[in-house]
Structures are given as structure tokens and as C-alpha cells.
PDB file of N, CA and C in Angstrom:
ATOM      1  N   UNK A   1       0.853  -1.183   0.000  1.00  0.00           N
ATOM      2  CA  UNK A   1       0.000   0.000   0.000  1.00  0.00           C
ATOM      3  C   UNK A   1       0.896   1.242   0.000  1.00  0.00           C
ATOM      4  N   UNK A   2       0.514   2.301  -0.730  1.00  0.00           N
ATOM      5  CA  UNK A   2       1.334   3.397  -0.857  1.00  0.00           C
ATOM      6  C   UNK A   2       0.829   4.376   0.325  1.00  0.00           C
ATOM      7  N   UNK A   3       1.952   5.230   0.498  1.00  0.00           N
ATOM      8  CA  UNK A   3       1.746   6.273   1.569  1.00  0.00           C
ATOM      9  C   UNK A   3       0.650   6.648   1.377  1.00  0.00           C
ATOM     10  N   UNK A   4       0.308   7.207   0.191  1.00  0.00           N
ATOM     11  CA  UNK A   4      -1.136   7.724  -0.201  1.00  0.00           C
ATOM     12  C   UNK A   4      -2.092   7.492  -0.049  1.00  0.00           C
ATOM     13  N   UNK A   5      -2.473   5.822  -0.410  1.00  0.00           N
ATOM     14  CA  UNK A   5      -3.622   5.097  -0.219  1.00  0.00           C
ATOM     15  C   UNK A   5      -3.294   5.102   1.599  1.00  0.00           C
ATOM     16  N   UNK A   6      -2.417   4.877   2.035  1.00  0.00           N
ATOM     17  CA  UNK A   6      -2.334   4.283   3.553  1.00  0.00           C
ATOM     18  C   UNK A   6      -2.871   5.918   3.869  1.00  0.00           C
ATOM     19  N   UNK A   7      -2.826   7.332   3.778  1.00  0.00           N
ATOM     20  CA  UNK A   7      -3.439   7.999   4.466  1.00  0.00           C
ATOM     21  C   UNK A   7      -4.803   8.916   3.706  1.00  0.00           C
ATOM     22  N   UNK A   8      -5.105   8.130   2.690  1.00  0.00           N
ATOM     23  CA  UNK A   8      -6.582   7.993   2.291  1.00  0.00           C
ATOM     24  C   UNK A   8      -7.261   7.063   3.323  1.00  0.00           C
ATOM     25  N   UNK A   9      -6.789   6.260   3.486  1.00  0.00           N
ATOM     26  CA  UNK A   9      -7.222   5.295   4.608  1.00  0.00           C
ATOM     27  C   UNK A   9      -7.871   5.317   5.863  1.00  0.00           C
ATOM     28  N   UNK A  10      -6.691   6.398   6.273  1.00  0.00           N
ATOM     29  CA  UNK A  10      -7.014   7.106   7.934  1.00  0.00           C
ATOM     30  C   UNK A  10      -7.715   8.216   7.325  1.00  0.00           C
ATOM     31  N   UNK A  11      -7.840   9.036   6.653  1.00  0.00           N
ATOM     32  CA  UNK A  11      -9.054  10.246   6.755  1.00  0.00           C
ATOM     33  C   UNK A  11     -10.253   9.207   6.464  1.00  0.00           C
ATOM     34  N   UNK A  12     -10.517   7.905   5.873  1.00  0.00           N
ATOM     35  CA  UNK A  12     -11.973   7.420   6.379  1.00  0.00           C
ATOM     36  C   UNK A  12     -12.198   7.281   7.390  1.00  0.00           C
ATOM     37  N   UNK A  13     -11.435   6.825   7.800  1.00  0.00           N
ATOM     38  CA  UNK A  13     -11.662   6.360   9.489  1.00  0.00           C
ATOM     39  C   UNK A  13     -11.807   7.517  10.441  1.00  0.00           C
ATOM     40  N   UNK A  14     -10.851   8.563   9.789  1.00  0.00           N
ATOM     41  CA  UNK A  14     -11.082  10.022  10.927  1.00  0.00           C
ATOM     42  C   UNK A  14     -12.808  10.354  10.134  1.00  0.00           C
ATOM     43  N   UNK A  15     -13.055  10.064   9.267  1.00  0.00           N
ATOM     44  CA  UNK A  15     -14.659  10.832   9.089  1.00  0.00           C
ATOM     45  C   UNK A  15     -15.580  10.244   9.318  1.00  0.00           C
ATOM     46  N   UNK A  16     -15.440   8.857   9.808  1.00  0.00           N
ATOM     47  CA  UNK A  16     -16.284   7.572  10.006  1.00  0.00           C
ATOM     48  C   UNK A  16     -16.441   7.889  11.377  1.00  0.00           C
ATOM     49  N   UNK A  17     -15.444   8.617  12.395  1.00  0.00           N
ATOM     50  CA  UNK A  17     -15.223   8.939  13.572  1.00  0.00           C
ATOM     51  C   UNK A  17     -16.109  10.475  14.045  1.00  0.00           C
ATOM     52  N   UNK A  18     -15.784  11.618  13.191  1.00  0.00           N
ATOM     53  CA  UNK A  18     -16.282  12.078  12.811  1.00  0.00           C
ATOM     54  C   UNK A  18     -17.983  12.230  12.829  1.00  0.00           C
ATOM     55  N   UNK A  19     -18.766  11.242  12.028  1.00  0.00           N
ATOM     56  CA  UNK A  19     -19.978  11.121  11.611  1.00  0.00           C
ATOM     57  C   UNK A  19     -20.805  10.255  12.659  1.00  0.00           C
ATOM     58  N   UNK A  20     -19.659   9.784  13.708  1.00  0.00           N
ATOM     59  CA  UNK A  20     -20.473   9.367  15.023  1.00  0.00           C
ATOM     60  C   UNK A  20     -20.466  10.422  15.964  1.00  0.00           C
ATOM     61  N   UNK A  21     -19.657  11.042  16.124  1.00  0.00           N
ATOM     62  CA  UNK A  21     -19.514  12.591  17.092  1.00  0.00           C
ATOM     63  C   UNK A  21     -21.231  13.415  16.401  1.00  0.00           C
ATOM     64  N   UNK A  22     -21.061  13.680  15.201  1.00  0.00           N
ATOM     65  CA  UNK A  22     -22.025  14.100  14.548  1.00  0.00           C
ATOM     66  C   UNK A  22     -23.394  13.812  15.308  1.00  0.00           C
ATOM     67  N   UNK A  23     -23.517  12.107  15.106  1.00  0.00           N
ATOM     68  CA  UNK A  23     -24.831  11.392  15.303  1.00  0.00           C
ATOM     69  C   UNK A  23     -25.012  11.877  16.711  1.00  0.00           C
ATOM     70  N   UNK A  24     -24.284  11.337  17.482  1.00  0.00           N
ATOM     71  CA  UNK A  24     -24.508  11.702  18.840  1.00  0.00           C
ATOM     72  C   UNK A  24     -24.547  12.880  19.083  1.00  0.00           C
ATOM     73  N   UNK A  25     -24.065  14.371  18.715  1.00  0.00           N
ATOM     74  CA  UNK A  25     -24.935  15.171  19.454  1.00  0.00           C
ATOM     75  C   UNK A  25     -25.664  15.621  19.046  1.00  0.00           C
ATOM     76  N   UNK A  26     -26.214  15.039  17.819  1.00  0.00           N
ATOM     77  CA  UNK A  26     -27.711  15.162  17.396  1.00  0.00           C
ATOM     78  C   UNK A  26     -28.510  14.482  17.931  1.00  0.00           C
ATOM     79  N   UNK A  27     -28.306  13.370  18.708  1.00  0.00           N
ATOM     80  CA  UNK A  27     -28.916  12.540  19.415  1.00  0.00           C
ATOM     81  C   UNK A  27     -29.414  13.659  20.728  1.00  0.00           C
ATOM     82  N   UNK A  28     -28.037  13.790  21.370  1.00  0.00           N
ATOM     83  CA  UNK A  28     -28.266  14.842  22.620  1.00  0.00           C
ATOM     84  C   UNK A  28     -28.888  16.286  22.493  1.00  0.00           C
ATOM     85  N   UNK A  29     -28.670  16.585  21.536  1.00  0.00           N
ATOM     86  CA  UNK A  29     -29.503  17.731  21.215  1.00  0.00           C
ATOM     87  C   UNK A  29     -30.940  17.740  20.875  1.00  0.00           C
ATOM     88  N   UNK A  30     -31.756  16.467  20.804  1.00  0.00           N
ATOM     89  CA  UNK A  30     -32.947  15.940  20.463  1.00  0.00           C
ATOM     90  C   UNK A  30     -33.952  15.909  21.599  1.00  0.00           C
ATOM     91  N   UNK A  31     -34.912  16.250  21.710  1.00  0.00           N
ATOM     92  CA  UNK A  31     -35.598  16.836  22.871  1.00  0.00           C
ATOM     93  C   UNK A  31     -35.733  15.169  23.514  1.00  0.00           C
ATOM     94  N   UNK A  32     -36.530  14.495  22.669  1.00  0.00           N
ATOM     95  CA  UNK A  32     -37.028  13.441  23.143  1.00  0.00           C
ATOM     96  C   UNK A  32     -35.888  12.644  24.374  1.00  0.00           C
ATOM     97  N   UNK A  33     -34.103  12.882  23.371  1.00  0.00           N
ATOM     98  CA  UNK A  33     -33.436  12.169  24.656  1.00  0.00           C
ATOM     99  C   UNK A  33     -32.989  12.649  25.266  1.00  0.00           C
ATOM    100  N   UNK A  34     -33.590  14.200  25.451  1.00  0.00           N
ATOM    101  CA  UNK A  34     -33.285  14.807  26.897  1.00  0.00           C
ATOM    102  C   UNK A  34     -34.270  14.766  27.961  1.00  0.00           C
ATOM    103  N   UNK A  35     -35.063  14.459  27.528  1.00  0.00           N
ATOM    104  CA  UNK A  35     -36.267  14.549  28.030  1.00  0.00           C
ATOM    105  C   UNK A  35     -36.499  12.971  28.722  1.00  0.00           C
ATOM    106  N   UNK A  36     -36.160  11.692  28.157  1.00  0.00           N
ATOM    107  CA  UNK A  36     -36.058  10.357  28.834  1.00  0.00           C
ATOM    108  C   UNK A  36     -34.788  10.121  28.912  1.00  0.00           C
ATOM    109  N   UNK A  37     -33.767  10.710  28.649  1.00  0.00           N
ATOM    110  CA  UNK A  37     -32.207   9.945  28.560  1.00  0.00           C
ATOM    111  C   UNK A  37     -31.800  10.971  29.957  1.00  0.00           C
ATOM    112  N   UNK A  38     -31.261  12.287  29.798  1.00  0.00           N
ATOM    113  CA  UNK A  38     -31.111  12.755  30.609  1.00  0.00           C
ATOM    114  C   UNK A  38     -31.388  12.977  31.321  1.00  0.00           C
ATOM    115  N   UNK A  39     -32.626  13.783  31.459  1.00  0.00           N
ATOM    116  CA  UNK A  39     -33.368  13.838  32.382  1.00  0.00           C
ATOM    117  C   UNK A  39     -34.031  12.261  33.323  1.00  0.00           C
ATOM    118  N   UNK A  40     -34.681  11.868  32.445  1.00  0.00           N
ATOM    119  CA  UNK A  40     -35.633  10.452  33.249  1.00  0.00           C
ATOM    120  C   UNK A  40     -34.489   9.884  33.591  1.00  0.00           C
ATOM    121  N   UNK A  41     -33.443   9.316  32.922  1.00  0.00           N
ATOM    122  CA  UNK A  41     -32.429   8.035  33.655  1.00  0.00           C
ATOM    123  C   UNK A  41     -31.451   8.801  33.924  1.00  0.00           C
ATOM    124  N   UNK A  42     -30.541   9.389  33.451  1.00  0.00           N
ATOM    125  CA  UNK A  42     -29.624  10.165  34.272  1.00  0.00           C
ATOM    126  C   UNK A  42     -29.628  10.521  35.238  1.00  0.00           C
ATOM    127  N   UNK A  43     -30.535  11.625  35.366  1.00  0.00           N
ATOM    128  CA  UNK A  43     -31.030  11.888  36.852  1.00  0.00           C
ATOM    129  C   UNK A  43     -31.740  11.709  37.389  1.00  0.00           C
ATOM    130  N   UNK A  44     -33.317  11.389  37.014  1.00  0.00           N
ATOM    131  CA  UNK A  44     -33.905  10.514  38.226  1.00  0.00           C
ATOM    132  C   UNK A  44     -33.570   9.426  38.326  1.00  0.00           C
ATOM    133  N   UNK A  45     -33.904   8.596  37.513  1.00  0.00           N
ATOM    134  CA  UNK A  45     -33.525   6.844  37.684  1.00  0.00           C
ATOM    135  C   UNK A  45     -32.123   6.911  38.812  1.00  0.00           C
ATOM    136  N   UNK A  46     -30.857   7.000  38.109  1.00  0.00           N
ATOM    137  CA  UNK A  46     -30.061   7.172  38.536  1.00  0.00           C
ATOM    138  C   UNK A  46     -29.807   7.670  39.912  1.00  0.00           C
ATOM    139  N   UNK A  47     -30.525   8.759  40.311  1.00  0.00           N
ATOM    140  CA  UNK A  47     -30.997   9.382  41.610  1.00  0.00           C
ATOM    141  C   UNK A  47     -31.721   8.877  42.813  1.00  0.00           C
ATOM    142  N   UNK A  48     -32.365   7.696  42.288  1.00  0.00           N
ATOM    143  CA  UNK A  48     -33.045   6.976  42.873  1.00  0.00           C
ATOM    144  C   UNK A  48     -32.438   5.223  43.154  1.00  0.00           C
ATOM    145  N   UNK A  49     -31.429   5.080  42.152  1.00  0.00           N
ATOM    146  CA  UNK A  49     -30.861   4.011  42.518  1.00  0.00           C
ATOM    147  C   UNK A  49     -29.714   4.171  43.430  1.00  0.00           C
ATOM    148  N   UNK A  50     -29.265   5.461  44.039  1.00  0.00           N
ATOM    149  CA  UNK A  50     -28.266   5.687  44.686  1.00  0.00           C
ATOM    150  C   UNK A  50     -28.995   6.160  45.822  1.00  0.00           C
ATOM    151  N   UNK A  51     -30.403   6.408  45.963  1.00  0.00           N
ATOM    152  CA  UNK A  51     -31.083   6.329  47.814  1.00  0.00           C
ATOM    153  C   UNK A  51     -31.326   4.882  47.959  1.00  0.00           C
ATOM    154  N   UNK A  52     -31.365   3.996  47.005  1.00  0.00           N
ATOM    155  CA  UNK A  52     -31.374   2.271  47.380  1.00  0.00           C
ATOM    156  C   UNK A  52     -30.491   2.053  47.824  1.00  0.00           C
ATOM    157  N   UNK A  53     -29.242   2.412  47.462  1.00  0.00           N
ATOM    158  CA  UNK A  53     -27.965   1.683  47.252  1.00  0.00           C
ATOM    159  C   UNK A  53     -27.252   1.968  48.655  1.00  0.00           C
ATOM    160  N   UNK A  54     -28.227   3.018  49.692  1.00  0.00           N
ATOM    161  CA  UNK A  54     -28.158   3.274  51.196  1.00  0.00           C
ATOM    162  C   UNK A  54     -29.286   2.704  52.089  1.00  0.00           C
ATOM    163  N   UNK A  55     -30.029   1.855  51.415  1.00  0.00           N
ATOM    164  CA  UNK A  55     -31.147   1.934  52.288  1.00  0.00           C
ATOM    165  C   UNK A  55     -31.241   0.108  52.845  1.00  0.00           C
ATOM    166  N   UNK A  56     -30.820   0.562  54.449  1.00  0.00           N
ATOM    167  CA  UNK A  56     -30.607  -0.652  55.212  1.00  0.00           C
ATOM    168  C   UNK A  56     -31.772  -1.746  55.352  1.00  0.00           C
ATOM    169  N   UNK A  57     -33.155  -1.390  54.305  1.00  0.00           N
ATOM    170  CA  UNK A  57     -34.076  -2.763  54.471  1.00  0.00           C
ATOM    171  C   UNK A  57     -33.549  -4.034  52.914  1.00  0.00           C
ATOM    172  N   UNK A  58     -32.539  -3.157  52.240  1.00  0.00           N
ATOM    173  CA  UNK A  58     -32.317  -4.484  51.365  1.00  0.00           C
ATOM    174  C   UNK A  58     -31.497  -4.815  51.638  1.00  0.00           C
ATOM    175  N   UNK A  59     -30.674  -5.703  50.966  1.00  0.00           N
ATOM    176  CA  UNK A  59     -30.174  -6.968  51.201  1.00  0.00           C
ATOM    177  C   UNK A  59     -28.354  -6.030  50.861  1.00  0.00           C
ATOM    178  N   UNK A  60     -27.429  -6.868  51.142  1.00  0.00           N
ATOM    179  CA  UNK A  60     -26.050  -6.177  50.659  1.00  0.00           C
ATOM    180  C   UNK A  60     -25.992  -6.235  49.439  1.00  0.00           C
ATOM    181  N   UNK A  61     -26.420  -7.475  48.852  1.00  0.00           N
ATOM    182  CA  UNK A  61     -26.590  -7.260  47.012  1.00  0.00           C
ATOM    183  C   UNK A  61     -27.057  -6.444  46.425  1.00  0.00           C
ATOM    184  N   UNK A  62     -28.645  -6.301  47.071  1.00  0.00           N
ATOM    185  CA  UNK A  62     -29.198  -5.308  46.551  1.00  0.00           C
ATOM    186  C   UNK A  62     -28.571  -3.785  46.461  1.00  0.00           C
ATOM    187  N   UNK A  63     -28.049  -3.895  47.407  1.00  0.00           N
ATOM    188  CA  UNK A  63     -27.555  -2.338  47.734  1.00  0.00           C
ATOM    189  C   UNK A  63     -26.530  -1.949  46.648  1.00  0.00           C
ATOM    190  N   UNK A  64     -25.435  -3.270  46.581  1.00  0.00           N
ATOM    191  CA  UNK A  64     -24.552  -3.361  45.470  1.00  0.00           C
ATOM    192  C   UNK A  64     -25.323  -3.081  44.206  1.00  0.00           C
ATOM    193  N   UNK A  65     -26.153  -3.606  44.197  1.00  0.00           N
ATOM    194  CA  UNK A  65     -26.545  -3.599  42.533  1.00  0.00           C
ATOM    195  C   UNK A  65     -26.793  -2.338  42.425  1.00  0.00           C
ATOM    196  N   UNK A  66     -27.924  -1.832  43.568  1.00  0.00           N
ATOM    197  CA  UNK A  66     -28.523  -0.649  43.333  1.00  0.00           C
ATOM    198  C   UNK A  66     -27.099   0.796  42.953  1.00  0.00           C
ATOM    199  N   UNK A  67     -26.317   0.954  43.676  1.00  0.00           N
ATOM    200  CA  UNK A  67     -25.158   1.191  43.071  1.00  0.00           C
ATOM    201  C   UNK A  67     -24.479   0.949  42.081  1.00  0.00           C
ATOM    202  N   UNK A  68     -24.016   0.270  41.976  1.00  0.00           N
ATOM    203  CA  UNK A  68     -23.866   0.070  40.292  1.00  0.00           C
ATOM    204  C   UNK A  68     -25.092   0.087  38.730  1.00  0.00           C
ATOM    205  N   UNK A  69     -26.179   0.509  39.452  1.00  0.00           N
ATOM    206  CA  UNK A  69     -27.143   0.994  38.469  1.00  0.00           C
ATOM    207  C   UNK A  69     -26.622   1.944  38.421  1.00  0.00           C
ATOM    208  N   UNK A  70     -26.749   2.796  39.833  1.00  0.00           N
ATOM    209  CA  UNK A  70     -26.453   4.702  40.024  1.00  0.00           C
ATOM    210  C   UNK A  70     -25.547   4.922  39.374  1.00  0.00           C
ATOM    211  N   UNK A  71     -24.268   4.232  39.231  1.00  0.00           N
ATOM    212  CA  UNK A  71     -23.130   4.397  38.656  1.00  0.00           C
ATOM    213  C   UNK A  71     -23.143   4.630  36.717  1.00  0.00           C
ATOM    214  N   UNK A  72     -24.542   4.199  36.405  1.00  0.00           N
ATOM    215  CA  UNK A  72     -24.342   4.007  34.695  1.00  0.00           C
ATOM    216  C   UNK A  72     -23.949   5.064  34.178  1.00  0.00           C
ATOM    217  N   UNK A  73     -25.251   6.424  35.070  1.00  0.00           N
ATOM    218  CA  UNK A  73     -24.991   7.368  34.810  1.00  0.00           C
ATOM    219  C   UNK A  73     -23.558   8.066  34.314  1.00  0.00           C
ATOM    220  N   UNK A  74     -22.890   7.665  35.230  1.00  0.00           N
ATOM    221  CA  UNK A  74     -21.225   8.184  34.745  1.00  0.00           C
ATOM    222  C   UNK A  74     -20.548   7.751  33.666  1.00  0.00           C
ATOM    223  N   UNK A  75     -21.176   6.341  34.010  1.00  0.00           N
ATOM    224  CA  UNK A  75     -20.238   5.597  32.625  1.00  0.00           C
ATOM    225  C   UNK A  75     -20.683   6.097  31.320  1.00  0.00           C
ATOM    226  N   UNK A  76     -22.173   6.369  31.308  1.00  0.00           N
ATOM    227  CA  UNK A  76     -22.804   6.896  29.917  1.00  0.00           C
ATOM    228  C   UNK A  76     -22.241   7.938  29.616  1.00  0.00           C
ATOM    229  N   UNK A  77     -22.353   8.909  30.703  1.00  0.00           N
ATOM    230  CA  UNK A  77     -21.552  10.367  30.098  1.00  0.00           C
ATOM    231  C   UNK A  77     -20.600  10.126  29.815  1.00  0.00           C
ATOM    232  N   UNK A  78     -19.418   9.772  30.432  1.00  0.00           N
ATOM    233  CA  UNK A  78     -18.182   9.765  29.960  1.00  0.00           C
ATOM    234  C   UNK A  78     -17.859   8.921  28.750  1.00  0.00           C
ATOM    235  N   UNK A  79     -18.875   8.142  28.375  1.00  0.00           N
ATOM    236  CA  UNK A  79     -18.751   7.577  27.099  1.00  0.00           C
ATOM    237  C   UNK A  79     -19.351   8.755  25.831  1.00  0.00           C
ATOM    238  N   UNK A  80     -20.330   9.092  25.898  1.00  0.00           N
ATOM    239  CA  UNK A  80     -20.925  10.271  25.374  1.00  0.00           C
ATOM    240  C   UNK A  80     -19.553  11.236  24.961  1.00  0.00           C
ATOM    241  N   UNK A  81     -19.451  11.610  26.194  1.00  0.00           N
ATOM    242  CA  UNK A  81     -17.851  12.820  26.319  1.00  0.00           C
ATOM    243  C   UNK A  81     -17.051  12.359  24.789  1.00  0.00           C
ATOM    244  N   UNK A  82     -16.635  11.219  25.258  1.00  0.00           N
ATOM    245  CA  UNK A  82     -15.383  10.679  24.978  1.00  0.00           C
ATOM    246  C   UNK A  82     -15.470  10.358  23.554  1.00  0.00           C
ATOM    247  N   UNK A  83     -16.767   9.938  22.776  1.00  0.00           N
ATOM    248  CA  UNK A  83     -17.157  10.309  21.281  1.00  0.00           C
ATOM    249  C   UNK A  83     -17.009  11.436  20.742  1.00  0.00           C
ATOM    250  N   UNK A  84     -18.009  12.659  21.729  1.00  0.00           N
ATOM    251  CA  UNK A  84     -17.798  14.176  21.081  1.00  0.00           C
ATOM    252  C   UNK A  84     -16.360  14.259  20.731  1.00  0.00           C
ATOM    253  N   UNK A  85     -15.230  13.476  21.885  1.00  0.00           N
ATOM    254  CA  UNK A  85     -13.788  14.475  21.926  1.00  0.00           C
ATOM    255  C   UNK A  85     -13.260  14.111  20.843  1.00  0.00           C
ATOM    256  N   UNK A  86     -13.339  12.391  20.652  1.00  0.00           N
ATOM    257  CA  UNK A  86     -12.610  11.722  19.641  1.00  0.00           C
ATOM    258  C   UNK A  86     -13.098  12.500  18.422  1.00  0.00           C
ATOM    259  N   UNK A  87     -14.004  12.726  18.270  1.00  0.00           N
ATOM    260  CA  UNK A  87     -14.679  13.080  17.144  1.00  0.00           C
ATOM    261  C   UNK A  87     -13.944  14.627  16.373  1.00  0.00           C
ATOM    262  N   UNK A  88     -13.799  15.410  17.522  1.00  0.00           N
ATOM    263  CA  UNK A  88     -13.455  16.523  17.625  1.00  0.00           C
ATOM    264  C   UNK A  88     -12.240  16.218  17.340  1.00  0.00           C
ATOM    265  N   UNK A  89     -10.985  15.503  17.895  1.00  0.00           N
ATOM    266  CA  UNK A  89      -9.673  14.876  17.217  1.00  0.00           C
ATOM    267  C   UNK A  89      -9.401  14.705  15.787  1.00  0.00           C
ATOM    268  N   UNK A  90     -10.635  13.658  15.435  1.00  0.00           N
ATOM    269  CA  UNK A  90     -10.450  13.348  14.146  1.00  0.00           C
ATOM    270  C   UNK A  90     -10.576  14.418  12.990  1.00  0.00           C
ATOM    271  N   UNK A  91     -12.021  15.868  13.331  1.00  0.00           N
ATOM    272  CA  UNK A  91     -11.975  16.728  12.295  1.00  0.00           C
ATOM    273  C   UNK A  91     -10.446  17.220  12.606  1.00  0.00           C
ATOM    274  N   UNK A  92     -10.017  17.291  13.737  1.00  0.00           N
ATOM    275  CA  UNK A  92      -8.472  18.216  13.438  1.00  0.00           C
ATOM    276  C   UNK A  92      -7.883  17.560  12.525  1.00  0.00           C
ATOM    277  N   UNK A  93      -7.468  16.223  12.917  1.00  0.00           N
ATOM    278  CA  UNK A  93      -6.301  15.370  12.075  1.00  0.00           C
ATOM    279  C   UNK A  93      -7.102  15.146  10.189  1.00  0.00           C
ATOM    280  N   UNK A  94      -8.000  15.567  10.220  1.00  0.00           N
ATOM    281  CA  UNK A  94      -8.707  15.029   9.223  1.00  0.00           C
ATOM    282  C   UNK A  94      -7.659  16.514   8.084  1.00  0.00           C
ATOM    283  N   UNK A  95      -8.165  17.520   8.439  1.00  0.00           N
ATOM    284  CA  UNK A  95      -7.210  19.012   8.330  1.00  0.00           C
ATOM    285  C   UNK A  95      -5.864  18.564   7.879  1.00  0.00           C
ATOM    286  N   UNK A  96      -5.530  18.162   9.028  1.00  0.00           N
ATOM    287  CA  UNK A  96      -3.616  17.861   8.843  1.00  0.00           C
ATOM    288  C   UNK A  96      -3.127  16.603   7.738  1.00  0.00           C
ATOM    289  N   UNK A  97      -4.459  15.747   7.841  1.00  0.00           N
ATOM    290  CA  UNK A  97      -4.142  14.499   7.079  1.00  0.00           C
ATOM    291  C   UNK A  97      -4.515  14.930   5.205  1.00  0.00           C
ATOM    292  N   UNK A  98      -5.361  16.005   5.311  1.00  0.00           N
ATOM    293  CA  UNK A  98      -5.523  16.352   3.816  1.00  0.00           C
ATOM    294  C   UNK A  98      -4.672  17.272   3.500  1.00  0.00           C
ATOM    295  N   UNK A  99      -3.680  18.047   4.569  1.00  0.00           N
ATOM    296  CA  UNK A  99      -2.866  18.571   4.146  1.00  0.00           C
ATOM    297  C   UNK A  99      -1.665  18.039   3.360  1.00  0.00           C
ATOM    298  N   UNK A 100      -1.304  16.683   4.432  1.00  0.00           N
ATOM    299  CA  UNK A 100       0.023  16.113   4.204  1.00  0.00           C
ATOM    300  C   UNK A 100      -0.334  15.137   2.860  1.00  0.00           C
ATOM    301  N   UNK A 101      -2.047  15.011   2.786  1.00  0.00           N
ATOM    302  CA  UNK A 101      -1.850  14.056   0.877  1.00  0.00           C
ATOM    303  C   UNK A 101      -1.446  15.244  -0.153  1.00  0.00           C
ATOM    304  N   UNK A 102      -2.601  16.515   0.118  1.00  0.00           N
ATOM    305  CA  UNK A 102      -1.833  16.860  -1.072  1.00  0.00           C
ATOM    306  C   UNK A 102      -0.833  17.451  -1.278  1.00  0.00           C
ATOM    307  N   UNK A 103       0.586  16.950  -0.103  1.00  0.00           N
ATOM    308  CA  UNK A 103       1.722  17.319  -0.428  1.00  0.00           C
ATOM    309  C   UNK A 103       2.382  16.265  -1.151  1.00  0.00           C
ATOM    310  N   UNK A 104       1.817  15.001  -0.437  1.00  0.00           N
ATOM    311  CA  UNK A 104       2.125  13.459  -1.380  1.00  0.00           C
ATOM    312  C   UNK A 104       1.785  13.566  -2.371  1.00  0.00           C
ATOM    313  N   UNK A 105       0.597  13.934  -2.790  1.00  0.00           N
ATOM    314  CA  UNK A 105       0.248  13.918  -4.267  1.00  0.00           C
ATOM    315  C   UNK A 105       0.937  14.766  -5.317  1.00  0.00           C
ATOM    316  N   UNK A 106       1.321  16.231  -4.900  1.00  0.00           N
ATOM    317  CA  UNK A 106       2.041  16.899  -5.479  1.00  0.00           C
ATOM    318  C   UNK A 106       3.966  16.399  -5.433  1.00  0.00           C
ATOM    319  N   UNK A 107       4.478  15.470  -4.919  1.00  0.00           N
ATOM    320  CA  UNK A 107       5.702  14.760  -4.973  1.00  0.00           C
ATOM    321  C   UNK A 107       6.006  14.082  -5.657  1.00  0.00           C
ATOM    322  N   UNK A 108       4.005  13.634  -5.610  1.00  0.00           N
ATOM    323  CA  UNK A 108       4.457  12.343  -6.702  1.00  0.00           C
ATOM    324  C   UNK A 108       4.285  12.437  -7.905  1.00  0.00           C
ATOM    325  N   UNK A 109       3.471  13.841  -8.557  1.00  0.00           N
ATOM    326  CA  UNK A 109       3.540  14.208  -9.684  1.00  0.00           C
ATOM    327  C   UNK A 109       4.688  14.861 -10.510  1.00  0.00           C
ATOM    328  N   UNK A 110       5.502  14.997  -9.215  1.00  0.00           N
ATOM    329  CA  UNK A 110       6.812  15.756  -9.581  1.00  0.00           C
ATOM    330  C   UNK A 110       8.094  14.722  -9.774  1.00  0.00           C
ATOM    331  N   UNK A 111       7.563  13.573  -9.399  1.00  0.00           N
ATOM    332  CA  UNK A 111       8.532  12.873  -9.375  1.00  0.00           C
ATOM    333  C   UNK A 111       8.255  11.662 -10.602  1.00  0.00           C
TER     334      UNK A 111
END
């Protein structure tokens, strides 16, 4: 594979990366999943599995579990996060990576 094709390659993948950052905060920006995602499970659900996850009539499992429900919350956001950022990475490198083809491309016409 030539340099070229090898970083035709990675700008799909940076826009494939890209076009999920996209999806998702069109997702989050969508009333409906702020309205049951954020709001309903984020913070209530979530809010409510962490007064279980103290409350001495269940069981120690329960309590465990009920905690580690409360906990999704975090994991979701920071997964959420962590798409926008990548995403946000990839338009940079996407920039730098169409810079550096058409310097390849112009090398190789010269050469």
C-alpha cells in the first residue's frame, strides 16, 4: 500500500469517527433524549438508585446492585464525552491528514 492510499485510509476512518460525534450530538440535542435519557435516567432513575444503594431494608446485594445501576450514569456520560472528543480529534487530524496528501500527491507528480 502506498503512503497515499495508507493515508486515504485514515481520513476514512477520521470521518467515520467524525460522523459518530455528529450522530450523537444530534442525538443529545434531540428533545425526546433529553427529556427520557437525561433527564428520566440520568437523573432521576439514577438518583433513585443511589437512595437504594443506602437503604438498610435491602439486602447487601441489593444495595450493590442498586449502586452500580447509580453508577451508569457516569459511565454513559463519559462515554458520550469521549465520542464528542474523539470526534473533535479526528476533524483536526482530518485538516492535517488532507494537508500532508496533497503534499504526497504533489511529490508524486513531480517525481
Amino acid at each position: 500500500m502506498s503512503d497515499i492510499q495508507a493515508l486515504e485510509q485514515q481520513i476514512a476512518v477520521a470521518k467515520a469517527v467524525q460522523e459518530q460525534r455528529d450522530r450523537m450530538v444530534r442525538l443529545t440535542d434531540n428533545a425526546d433524549f433529553r427529556a427520557l435519557i437525561t433527564e428520566g435516567f440520568l437523573k432521576e432513575e439514577c438518583a433513585r438508585y443511589c437512595h437504594l444503594s443506602t437503604d438498610p431494608s435491602l439486602s447487601k446485594d441489593d444495595r450493590a446492585d442498586a449502586l452500580a445501576a447509580a453508577q451508569a450514569a457516569g459511565h454513559f456520560k463519559r462515554w458520550v464525552n469521549a465520542i464528542i472528543l474523539m470526534g473533535n480529534r479526528a476533524e483536526q487530524d482530518v485538516v492535517e491528514m488532507n494537508e500532508a496528501l496533497a503534499e504526497l500527491r504533489a511529490e508524486d507528480h513531480e517525481g
